[in-house]
Protein backbone atom coordinates (compact mmCIF):
# COMPACT_ATOMS: atom_id res chain seq x y z
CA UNK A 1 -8.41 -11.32 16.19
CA UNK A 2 -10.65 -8.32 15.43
CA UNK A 3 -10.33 -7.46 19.11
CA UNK A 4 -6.99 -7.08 18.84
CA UNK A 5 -5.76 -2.93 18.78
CA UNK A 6 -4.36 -2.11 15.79
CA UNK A 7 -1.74 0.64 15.20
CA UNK A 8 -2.40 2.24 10.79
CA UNK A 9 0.98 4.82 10.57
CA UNK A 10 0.37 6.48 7.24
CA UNK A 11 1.01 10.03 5.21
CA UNK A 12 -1.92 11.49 6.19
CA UNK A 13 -3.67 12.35 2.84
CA UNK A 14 -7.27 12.67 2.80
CA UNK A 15 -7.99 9.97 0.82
CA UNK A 16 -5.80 7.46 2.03
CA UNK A 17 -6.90 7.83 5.65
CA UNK A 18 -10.62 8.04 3.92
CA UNK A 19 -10.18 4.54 2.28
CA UNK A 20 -8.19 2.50 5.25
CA UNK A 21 -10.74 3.90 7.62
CA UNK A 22 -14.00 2.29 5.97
CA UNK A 23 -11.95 -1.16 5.29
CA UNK A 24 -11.44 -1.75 8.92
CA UNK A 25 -14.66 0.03 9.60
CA UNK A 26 -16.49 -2.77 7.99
CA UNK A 27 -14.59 -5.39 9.12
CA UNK A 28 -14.84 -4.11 12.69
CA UNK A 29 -11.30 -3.67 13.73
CA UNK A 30 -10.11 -2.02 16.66
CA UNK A 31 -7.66 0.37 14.95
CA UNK A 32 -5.58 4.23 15.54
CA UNK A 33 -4.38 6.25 12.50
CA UNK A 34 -1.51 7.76 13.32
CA UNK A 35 -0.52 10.39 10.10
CA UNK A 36 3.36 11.33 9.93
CA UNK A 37 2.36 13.94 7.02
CA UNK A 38 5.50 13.19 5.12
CA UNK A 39 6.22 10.77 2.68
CA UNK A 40 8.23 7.49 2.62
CA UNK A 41 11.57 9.03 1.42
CA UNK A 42 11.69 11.67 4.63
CA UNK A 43 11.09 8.76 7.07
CA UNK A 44 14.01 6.72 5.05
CA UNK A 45 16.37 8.98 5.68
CA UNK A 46 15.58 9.20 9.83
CA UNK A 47 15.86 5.52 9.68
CA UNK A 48 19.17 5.32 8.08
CA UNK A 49 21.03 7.90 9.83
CA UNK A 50 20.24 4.81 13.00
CA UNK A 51 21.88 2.24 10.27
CA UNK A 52 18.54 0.87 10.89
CA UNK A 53 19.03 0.29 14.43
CA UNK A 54 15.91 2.23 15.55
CA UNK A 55 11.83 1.63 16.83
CA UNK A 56 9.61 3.25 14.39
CA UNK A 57 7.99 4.78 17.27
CA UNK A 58 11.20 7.18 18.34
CA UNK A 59 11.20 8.02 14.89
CA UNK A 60 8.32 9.36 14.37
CA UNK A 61 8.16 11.21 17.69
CA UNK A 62 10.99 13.26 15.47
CA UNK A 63 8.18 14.54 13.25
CA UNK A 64 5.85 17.67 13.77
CA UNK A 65 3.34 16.32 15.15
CA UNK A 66 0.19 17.37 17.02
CA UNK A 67 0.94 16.09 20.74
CA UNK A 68 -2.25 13.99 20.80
CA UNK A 69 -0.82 11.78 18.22
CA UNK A 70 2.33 11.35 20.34
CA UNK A 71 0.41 10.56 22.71
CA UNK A 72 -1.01 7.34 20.72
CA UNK A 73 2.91 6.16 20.83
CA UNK A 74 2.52 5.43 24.44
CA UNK A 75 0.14 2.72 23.62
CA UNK A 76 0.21 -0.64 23.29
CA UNK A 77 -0.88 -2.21 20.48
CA UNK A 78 -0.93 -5.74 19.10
CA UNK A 79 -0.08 -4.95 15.49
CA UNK A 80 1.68 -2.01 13.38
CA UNK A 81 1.27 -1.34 10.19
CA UNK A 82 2.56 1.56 7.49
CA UNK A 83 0.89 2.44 5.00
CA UNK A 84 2.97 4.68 2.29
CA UNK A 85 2.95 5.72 -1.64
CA UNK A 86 6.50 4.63 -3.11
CA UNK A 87 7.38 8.44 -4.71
CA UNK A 88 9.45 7.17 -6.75
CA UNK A 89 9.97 10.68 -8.71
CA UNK A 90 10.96 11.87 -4.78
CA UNK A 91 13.56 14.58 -5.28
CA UNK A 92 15.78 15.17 -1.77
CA UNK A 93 15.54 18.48 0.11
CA UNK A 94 18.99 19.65 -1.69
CA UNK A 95 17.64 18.96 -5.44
CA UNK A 96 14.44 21.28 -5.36
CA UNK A 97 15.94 23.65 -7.66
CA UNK A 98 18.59 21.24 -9.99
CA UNK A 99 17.19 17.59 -9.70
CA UNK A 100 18.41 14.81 -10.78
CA UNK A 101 16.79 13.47 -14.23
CA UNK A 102 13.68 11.28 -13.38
CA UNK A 103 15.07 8.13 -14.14
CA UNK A 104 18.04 8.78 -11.85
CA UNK A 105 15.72 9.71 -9.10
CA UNK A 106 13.45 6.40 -9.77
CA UNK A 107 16.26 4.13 -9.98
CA UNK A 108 17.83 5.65 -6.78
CA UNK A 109 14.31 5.50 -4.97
CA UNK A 110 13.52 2.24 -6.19
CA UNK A 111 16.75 0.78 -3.57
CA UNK A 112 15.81 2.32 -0.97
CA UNK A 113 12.30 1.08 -1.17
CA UNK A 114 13.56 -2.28 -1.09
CA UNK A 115 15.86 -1.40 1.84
CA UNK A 116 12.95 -0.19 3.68
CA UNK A 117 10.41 -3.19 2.76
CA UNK A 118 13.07 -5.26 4.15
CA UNK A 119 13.34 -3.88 7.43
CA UNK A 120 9.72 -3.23 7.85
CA UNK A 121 9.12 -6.74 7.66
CA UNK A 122 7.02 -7.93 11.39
CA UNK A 123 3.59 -6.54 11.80
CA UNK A 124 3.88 -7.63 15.48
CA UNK A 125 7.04 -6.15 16.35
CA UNK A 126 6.30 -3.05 17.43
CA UNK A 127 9.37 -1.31 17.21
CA UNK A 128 9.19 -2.00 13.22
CA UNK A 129 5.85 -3.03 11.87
CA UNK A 130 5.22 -4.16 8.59
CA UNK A 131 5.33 -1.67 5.54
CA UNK A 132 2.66 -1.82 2.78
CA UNK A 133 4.19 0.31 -0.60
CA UNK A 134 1.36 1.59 -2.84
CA UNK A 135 2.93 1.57 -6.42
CA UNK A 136 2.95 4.60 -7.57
CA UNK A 137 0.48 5.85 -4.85
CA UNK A 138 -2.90 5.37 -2.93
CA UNK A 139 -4.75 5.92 -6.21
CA UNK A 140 -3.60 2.97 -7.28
CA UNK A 141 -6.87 0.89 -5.94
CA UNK A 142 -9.37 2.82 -8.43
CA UNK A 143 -6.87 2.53 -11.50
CA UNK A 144 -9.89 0.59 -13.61
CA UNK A 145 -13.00 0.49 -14.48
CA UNK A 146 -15.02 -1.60 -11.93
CA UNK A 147 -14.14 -3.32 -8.98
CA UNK A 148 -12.63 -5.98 -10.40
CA UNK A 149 -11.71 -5.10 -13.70
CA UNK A 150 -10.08 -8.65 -15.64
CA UNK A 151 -7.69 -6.34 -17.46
CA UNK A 152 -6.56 -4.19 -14.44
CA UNK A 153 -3.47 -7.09 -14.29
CA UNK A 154 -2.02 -5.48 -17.66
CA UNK A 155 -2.11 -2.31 -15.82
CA UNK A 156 1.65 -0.26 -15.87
CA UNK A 157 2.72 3.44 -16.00
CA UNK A 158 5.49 4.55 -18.32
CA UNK A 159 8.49 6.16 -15.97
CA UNK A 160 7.89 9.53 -17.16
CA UNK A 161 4.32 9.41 -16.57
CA UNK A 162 4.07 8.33 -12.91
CA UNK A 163 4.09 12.29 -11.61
CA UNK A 164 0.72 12.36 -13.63
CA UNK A 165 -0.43 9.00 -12.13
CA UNK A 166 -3.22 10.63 -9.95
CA UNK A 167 -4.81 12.39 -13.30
CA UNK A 168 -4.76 9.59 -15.16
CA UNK A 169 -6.43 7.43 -12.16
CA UNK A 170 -8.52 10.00 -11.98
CA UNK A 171 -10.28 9.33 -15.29
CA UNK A 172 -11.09 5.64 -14.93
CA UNK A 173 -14.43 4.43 -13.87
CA UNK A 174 -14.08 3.82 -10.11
CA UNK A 175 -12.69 7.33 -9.64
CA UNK A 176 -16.39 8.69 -9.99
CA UNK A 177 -17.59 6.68 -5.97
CA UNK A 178 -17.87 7.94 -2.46
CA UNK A 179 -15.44 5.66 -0.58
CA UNK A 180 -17.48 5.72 2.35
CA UNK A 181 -20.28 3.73 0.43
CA UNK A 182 -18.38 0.92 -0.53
CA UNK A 183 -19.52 -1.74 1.03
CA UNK A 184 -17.15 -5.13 2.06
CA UNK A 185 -18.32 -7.16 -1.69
CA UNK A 186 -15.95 -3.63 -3.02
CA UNK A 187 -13.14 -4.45 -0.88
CA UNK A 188 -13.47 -8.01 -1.71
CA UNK A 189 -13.22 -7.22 -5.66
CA UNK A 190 -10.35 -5.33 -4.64
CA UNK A 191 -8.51 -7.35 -2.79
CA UNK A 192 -9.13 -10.34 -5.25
CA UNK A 193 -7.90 -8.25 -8.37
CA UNK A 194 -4.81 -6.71 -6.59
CA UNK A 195 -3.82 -10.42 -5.69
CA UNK A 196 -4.29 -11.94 -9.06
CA UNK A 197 -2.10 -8.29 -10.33
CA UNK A 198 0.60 -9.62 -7.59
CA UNK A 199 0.61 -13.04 -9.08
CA UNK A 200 0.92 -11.92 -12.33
CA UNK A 201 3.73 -9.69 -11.48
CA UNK A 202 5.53 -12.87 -10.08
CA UNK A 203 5.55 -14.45 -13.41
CA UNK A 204 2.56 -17.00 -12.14
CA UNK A 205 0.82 -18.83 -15.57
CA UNK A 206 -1.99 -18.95 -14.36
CA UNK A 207 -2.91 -15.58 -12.19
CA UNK A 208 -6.14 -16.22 -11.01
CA UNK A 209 -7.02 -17.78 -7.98
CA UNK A 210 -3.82 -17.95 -6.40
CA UNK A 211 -3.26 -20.65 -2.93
CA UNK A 212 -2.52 -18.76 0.02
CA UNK A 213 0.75 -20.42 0.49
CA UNK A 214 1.66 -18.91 -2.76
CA UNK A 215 0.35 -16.06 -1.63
CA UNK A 216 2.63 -15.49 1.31
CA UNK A 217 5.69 -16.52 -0.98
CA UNK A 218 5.07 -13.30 -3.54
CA UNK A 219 3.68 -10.71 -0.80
CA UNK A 220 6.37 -9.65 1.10
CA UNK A 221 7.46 -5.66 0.80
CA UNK A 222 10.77 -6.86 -0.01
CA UNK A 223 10.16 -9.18 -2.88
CA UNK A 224 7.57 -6.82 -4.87
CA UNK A 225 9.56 -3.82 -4.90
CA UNK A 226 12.43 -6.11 -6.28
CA UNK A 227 10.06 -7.23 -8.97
CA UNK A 228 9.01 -3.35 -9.74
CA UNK A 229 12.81 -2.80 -9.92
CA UNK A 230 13.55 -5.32 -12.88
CA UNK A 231 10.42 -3.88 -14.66
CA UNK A 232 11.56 -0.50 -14.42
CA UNK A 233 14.85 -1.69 -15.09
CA UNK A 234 13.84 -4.00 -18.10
CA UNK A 235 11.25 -2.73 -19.21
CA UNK A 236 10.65 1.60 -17.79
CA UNK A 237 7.47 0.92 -16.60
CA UNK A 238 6.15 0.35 -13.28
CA UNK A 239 3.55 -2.14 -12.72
CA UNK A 240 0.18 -0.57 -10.94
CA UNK A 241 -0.56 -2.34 -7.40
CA UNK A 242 -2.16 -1.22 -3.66
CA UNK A 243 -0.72 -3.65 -1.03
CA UNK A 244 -2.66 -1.25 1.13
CA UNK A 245 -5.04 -3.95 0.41
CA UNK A 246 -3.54 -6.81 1.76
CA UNK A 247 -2.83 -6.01 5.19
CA UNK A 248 -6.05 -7.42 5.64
CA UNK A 249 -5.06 -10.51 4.23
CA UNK A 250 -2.28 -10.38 6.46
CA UNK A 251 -4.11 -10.18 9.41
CA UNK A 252 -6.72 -12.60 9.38
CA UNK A 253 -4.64 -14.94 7.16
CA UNK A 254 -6.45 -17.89 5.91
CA UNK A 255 -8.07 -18.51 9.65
CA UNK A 256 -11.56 -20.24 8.97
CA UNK A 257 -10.80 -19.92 5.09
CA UNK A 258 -10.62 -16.11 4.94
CA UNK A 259 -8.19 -15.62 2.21
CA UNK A 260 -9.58 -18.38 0.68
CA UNK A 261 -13.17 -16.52 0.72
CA UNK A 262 -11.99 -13.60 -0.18
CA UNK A 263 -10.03 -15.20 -3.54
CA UNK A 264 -13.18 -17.55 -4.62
CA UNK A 265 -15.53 -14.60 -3.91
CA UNK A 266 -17.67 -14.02 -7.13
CA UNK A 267 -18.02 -10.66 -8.43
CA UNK A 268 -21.37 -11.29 -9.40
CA UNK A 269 -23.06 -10.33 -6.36
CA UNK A 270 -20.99 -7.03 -6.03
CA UNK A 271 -22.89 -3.58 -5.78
CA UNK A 272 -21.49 -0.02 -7.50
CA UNK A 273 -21.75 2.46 -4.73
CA UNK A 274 -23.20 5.81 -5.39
CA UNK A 275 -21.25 8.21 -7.72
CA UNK A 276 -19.22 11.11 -6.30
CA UNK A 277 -21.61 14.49 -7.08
């Protein structure tokens, strides 16, 4: 499967592009970046004007793009994915100057989220593809204080802080590395401790080493902003994941006992990379 091309459509910040680049770097994928430069909530409304009757593809083309990345919708490619923050303190174009209080806006965003994570549902379609929410954004993945940090599961933001999220990631531990030194035991710890954050979102007892078939029950788009909209909801917090990190686990799947691998893997063996200067 790692000859297969792969299409990444996401916002086109720095770091984002930075830290889906080395994962499939390391893995060897064959993969294009295509960045739309606009968040989730601009694409939503292109999308719904169609009443979702669209292909991702002719929507994008509606963006200001450079040509050469219109060009890379002409291609063929065996899987799509998007890769977005969920914004949930978005305010519309019309609201710049009088917005909406923030827990309006949230609650509003929060629905269309889940209207978009269930439409974005087939990685192999390629008129849709399947969307990956980061909750509240990219930072999301270095929210604690080592690559797999047992306490990152406890790990929320209070409503009125998310539009500070990115300072407050900014001051835990794995903040201070070069993303282009981490090395695939980093991803692994990742991947492992947004999984066992994912199960314990679901309300599993017991959130640690979770069965893949389990796995693909609580993953869907659909399902975990649904579960980030009773918590907000219930409880006006929003729990911390990156799903960024499981289109991997989407693509290979358990074949030959990946996922499987990749939840057993110990964290003992795992390497810091070198420290941002």
């Amino acid at each position: 499967m790692s000859n297969s091309r792969i299409l990444l459509i996401v916002e086109g910040e720095k770091n984002e592009t930075a830290f889906i680049s080395r994962l499939t770097e390391l893995y060897g994928m064959k993969y294009q970046i295509y960045t739309v430069g606009t968040n989730l909530f601009a694409l939503y409304d292109k999308v719904k004007r169609t009443d979702f009757q669209c292909d991702i593809k002719d929507i994008l083309r509606e963006f200001n793009i450079p040509e050469e990345q219109k060009e890379m919708l002409r291609e063929d490619f065996a899987y799509t994915y998007l890769i977005f923050d969920s914004e949930l303190q978005d305010k519309r174009p019309n609201e710049r100057h009088a917005p909406p209080p923030l827990p309006s806006r949230i609650n509003r965003n929060i629905d269309r989220l889940i209207e978009m994570a269930g439409f974005f549902n087939d990685e192999t379609d390629p008129s849709k593809g399947k969307l990956y929410i980061n909750y509240p954004m990219m930072e999301s993945y270095r929210d604690a204080d080592s690559f797999y940090d047992e306490q990152f599961i406890y790990n929320a933001i209070a409503l009125e802080d998310i539009p500070d999220f990115k300072k407050i990631a900014s001051s835990k531990h794995l903040a201070g590395f070069t993303i282009q030194d981490y090395t695939k035991e980093n991803y692994t710890d990742l991947m492992r401790m947004h999984v066992d954050k994912l199960a314990f979102m679901s309300g599993k007892e017991n959130p640690f080493l979770l069965p893949y078939t389990e796995y693909l029950s609580f993953s869907p788009g659909e399902k975990i902003a649904d579960i980030q909209k009773r918590s907000i909801m219930n409880d006006s917090v929003l729990h911390i994941l990156n799903t960024s990190l499981f289109f991997l686990l989407d693509y290979y799947g358990n074949r030959d006992g990946f996922y499987d691998s990749v939840i057993k893997n110990s964290k003992i063996n795992s390497v810091e990379p070198k420290k941002e200067v």
